[in-house]
Each structure stands twice: as C-alpha cells, then as structure tokens.
Protein backbone atom coordinates (compact mmCIF):
# COMPACT_ATOMS: atom_id res chain seq x y z
CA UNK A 1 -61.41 -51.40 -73.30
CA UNK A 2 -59.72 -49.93 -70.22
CA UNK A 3 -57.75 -46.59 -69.91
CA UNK A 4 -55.41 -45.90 -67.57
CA UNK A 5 -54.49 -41.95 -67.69
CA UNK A 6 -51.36 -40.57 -66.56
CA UNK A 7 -51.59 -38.10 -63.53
CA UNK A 8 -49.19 -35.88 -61.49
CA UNK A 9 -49.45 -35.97 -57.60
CA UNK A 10 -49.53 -32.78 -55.90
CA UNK A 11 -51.05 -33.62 -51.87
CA UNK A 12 -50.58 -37.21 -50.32
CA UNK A 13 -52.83 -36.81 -47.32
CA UNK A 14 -55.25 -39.56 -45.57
CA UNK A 15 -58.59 -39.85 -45.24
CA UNK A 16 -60.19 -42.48 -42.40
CA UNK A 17 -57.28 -44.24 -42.41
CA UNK A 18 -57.41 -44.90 -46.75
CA UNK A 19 -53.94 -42.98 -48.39
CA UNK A 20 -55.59 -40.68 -50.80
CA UNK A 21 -54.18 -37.96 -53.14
CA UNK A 22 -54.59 -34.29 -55.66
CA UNK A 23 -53.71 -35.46 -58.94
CA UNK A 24 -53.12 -33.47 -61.97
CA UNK A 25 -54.05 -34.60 -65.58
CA UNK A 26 -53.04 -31.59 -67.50
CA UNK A 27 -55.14 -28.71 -65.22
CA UNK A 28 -57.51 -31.26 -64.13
CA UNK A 29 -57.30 -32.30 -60.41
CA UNK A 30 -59.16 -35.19 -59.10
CA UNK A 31 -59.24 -36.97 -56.09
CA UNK A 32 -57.19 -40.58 -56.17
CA UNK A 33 -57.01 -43.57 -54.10
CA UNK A 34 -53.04 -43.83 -53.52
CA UNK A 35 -53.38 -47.08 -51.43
CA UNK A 36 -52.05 -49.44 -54.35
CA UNK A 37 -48.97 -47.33 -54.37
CA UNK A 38 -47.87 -46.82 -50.71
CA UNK A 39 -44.21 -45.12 -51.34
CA UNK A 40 -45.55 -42.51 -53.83
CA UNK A 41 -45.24 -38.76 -53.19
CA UNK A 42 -45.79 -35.49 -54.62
CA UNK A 43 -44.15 -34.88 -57.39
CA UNK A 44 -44.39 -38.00 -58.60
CA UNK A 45 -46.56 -38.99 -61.20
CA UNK A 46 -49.00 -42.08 -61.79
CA UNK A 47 -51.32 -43.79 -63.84
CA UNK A 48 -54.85 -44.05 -62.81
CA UNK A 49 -57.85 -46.00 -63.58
CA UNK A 50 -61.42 -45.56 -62.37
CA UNK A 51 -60.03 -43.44 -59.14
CA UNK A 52 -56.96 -45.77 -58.74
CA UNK A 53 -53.39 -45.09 -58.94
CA UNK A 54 -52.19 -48.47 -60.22
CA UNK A 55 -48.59 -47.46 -60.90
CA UNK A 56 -45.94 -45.31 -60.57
CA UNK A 57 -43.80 -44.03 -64.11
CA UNK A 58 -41.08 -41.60 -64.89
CA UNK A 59 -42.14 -37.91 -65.50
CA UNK A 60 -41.06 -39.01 -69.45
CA UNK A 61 -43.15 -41.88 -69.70
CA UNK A 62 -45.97 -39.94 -68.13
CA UNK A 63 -45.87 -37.21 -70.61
CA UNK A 64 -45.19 -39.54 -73.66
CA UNK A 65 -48.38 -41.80 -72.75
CA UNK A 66 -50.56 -38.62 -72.68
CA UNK A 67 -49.17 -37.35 -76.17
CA UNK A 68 -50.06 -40.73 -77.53
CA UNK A 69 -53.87 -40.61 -75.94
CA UNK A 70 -54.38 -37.25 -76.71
CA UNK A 71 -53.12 -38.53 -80.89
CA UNK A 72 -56.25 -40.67 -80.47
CA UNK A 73 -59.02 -39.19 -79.11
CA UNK A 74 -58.60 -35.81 -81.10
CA UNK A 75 -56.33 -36.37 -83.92
C-alpha cells in the first residue's frame, strides 16, 4: 500500500537546478521535491509521497484527507 500525505508549502526555493520546497504536515517540516508540480507556491498545499509532491489540492481537501488518515492510524 502507498500513502500519499497532505502537506502545506511554506519556501519554493532551488537547489542545483532541481525545484525543491518546506512543507508542513501538521508541525512537521520536511524537505520536498516540487519538480512534478512546477506552478506550485507557498501557500499552497500538496500531497506527497516518498519526498514527492505529486499533486496540488484545495486547502479543504488537504485538511479533510488528513482527518480521514489520522481516523485510521489512531482511532
């Protein structure tokens, strides 16, 4: 099974020529590749797998996808 975890951007900025980004999951900020979603900026908010951003959703969707993981893994 895969899991893709919504994410909030807060710095766009590039690193050797690969867009990279600060994203939030709820207090914790990781580094993510941004590359698969060129137009993206802060504020903005993602899903991301292994590192990725793989798309872009609405700040609604992102908060109602991360109610319904946080249902499952502690119930």
């Amino acid at each position: 099974m895969c899991l893709g975890v919504p994410g909030k951007v807060e710095e766009v900025y590039e690193t050797e020529s690969v867009k990279m980004g600060r994203v939030n999951f709820g207090g914790i900020r990781r580094e993510v590749c941004l590359e698969y979603i060129p137009d993206i900026s802060v504020g903005e908010y993602v899903i991301v797998h292994v590192g990725f951003a793989i798309s872009k959703l609405d700040e609604e969707a992102a908060q109602e996808l991360l109610k319904e993981i946080l249902e499952v893994v502690a119930p």
